[in-house]
C-alpha atoms as a PDB file:
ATOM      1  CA  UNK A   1      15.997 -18.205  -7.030  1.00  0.00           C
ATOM      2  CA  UNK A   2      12.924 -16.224  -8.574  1.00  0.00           C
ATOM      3  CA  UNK A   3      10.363 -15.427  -6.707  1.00  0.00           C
ATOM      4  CA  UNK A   4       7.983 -15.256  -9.113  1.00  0.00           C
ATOM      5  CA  UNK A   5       8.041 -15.493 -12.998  1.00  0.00           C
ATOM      6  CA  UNK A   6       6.156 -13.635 -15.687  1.00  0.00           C
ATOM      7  CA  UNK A   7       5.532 -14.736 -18.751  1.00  0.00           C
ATOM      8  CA  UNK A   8       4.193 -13.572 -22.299  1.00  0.00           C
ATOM      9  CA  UNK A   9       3.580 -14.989 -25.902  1.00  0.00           C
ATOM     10  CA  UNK A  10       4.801 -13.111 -29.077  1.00  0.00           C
ATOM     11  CA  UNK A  11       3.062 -14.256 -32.488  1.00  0.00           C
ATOM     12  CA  UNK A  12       4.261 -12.371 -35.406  1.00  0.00           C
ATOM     13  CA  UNK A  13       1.214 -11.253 -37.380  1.00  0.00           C
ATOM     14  CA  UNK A  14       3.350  -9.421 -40.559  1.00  0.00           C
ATOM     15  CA  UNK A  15       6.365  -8.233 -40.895  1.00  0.00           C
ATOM     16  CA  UNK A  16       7.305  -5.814 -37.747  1.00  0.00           C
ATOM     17  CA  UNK A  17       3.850  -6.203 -36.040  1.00  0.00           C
ATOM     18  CA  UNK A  18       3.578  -8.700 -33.152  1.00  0.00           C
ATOM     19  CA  UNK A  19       0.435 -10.057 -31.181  1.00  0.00           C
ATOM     20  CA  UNK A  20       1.400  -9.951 -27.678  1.00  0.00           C
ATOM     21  CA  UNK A  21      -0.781 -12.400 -25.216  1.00  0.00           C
ATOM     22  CA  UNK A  22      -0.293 -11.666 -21.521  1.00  0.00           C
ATOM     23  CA  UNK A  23      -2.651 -14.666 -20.849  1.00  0.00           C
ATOM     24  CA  UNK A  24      -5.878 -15.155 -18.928  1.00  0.00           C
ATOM     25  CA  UNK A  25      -8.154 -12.168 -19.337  1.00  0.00           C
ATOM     26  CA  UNK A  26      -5.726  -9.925 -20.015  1.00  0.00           C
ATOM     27  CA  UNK A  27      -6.378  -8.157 -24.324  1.00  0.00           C
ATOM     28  CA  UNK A  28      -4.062  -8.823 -26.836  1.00  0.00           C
ATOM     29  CA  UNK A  29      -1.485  -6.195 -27.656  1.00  0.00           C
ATOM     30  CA  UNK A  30      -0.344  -5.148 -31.264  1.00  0.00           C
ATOM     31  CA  UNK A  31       3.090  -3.837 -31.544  1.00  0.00           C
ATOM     32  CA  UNK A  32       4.567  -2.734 -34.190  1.00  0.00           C
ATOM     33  CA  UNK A  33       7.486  -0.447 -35.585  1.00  0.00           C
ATOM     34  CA  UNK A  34       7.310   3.036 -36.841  1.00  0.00           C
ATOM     35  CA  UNK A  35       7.529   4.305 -40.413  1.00  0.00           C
ATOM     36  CA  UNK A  36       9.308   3.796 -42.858  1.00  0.00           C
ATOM     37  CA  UNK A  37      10.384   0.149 -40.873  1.00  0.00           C
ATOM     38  CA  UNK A  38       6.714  -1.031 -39.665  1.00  0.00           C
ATOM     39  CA  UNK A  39       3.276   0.175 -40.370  1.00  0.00           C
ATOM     40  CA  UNK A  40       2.880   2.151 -37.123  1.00  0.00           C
ATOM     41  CA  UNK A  41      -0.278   0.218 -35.963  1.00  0.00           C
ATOM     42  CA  UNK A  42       1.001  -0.536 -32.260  1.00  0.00           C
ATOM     43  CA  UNK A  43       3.273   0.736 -29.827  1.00  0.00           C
ATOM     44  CA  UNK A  44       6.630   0.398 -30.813  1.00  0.00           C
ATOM     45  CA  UNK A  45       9.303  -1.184 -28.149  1.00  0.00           C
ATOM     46  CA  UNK A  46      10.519   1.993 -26.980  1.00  0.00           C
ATOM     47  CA  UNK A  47       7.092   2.868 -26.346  1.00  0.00           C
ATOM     48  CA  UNK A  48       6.449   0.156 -24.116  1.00  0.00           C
ATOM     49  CA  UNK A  49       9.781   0.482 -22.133  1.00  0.00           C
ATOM     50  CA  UNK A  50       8.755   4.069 -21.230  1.00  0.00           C
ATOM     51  CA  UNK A  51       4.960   2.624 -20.607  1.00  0.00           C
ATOM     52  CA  UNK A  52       6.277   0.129 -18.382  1.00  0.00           C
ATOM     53  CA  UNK A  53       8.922   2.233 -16.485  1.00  0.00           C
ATOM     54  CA  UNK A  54       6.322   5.067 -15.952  1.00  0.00           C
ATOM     55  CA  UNK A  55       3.272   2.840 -15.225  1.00  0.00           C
ATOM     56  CA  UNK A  56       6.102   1.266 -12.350  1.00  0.00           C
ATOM     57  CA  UNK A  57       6.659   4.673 -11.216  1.00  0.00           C
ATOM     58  CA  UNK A  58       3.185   5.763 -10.598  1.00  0.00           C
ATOM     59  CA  UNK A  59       2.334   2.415  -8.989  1.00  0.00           C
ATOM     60  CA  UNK A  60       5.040   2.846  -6.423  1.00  0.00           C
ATOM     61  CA  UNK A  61       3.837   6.430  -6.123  1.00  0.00           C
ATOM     62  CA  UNK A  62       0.482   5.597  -5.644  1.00  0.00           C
ATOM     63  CA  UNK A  63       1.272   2.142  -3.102  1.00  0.00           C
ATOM     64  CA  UNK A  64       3.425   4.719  -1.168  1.00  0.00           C
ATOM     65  CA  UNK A  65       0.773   7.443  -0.615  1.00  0.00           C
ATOM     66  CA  UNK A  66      -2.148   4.866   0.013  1.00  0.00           C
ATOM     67  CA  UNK A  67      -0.024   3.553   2.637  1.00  0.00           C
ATOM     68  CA  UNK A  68      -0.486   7.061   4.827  1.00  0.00           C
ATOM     69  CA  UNK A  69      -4.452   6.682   3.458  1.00  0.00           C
ATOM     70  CA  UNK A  70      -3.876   9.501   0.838  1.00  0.00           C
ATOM     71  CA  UNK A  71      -6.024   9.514  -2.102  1.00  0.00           C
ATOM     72  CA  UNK A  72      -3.224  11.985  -5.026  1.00  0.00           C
ATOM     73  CA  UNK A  73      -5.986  10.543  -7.914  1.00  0.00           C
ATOM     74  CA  UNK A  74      -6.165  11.134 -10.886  1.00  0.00           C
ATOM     75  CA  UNK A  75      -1.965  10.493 -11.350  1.00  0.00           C
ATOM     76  CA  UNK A  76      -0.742  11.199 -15.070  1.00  0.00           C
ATOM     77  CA  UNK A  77       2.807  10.737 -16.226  1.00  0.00           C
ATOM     78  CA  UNK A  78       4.995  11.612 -18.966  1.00  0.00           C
ATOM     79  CA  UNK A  79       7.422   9.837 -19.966  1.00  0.00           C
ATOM     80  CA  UNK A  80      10.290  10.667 -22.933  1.00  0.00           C
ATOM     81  CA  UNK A  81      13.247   8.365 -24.000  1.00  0.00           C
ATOM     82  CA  UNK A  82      16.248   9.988 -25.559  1.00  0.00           C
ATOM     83  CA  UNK A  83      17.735   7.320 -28.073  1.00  0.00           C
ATOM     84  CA  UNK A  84      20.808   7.781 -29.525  1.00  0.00           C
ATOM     85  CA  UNK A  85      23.760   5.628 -31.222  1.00  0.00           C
ATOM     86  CA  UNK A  86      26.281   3.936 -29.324  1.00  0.00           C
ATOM     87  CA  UNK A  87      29.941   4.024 -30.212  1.00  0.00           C
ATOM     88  CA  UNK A  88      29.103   1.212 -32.793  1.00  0.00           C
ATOM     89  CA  UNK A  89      26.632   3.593 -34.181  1.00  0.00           C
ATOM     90  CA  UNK A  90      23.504   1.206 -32.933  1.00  0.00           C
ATOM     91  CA  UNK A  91      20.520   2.678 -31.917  1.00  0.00           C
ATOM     92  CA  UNK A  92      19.970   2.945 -27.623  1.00  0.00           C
ATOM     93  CA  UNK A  93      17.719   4.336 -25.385  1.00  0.00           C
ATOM     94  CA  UNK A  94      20.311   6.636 -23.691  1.00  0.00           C
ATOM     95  CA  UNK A  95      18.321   8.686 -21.103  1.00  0.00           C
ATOM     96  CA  UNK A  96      14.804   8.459 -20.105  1.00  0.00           C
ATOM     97  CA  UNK A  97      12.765  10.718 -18.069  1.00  0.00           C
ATOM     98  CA  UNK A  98       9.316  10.679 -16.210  1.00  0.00           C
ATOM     99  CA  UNK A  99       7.024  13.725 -15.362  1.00  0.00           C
ATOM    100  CA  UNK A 100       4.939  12.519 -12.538  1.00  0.00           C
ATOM    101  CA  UNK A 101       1.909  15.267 -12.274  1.00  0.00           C
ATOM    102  CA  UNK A 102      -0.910  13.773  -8.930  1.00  0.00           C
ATOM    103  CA  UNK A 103      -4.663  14.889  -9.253  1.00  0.00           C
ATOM    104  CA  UNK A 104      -4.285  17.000  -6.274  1.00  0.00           C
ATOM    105  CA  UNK A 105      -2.580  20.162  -4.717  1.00  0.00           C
ATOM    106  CA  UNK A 106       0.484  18.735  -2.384  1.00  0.00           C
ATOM    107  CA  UNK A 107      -0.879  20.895   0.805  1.00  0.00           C
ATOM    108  CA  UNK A 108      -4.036  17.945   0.961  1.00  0.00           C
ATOM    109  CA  UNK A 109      -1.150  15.341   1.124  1.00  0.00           C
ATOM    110  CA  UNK A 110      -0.040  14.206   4.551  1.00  0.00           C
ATOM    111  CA  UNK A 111       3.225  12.377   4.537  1.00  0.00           C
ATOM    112  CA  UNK A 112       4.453  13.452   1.025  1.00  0.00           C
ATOM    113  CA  UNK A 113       8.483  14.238   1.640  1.00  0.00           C
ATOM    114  CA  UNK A 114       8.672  10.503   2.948  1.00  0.00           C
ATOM    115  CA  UNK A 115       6.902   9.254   0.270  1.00  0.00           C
ATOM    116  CA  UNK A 116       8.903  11.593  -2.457  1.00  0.00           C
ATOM    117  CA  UNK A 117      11.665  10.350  -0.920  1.00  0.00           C
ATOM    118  CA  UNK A 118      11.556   6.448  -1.096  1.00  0.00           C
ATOM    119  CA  UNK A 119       9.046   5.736  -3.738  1.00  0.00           C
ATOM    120  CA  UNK A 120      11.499   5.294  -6.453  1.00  0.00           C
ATOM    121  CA  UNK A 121      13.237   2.480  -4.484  1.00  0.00           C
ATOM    122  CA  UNK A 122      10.211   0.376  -4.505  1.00  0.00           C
ATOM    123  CA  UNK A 123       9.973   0.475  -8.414  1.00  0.00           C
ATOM    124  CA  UNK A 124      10.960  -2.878  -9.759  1.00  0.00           C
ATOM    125  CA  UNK A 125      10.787  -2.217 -13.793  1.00  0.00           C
ATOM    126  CA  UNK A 126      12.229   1.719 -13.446  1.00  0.00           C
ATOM    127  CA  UNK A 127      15.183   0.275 -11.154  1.00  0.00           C
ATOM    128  CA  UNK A 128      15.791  -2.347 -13.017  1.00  0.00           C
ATOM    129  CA  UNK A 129      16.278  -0.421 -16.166  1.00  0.00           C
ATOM    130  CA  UNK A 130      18.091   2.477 -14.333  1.00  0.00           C
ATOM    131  CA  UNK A 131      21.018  -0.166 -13.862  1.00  0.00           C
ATOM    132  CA  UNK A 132      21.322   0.575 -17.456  1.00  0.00           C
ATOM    133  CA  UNK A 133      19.889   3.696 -18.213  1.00  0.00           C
ATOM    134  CA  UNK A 134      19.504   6.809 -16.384  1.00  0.00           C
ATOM    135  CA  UNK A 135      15.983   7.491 -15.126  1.00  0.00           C
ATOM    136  CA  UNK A 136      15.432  11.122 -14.216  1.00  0.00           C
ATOM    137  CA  UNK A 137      12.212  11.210 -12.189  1.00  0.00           C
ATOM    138  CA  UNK A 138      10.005  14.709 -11.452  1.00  0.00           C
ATOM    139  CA  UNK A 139       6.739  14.488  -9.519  1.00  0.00           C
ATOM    140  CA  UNK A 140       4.858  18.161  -9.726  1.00  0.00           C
ATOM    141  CA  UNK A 141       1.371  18.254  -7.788  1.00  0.00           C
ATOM    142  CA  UNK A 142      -1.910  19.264  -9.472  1.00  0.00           C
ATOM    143  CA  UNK A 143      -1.390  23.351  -9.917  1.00  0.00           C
ATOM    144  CA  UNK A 144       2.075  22.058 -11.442  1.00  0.00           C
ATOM    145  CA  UNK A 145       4.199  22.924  -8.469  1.00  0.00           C
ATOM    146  CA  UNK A 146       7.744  20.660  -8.509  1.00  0.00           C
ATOM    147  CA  UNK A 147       8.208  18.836  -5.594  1.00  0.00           C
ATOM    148  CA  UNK A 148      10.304  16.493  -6.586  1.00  0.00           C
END
């Protein structure tokens, strides 16, 4: 049984461009497909898989250090998909990958291996694609040292 349940409103506008209403006071979102297929006005949905994935990420990156009290703002993340064709030569995202960089040096972090190493578990839209898709995850602190 679902705990909870989220739901959105899709209202084509023209041809490959949607309106999408989250509800309440939430703005509308245009999507749309690239060129030569769409216009380009709006995100495509590959764009908003990786938004959603690596908004997730930083989320459960930020929950996790806020739980110790540590403030890692400003948090920035990029995120690439790698799409491909399938053996029936259809289009997939085949490998995506997130480039977590926090707003401060690692050394003013108390806490950070634990958090480094469960915060991925507590990411409901990156684990739930990952059952699918591989998600490779890097978190590198403000003077762009990897830790993760």
């Amino acid at each position: 049984m679902a705990e909870k349940t989220v739901e959105i409103t899709l209202s084509q506008r023209q041809d490959y461009r949607f309106d999408v209403d989250f509800g309440g006071s939430v703005p509308v979102l245009t999507t749309d497909e690239s060129v030569p297929l769409g216009t380009g006005l709006g995100p495509t949905p590959v764009q908003l898989l990786c938004a959603a994935a690596g908004n997730c990420l930083c989320d459960s990156l930020l929950f996790a250090l806020r739980k110790f009290k540590q403030a890692p703002e400003p948090i920035r993340c990029r995120m690439r998909a790698e799409i491909g064709r399938n053996e029936q030569g259809r289009l997939r995202v085949q490998a995506m990958h997130a480039a977590i960089t926090l707003g401060v040096p690692a050394a003013s972090l108390e806490h950070l291996d634990r958090v480094l190493a469960q915060f991925e578990a507590f990411c409901t839209v990156a684990q739930t694609i990952g059952q699918a898709v591989p998600i490779e995850v890097e978190v590198f602190d403000s003077e762009g040292v990897k830790l993760q």
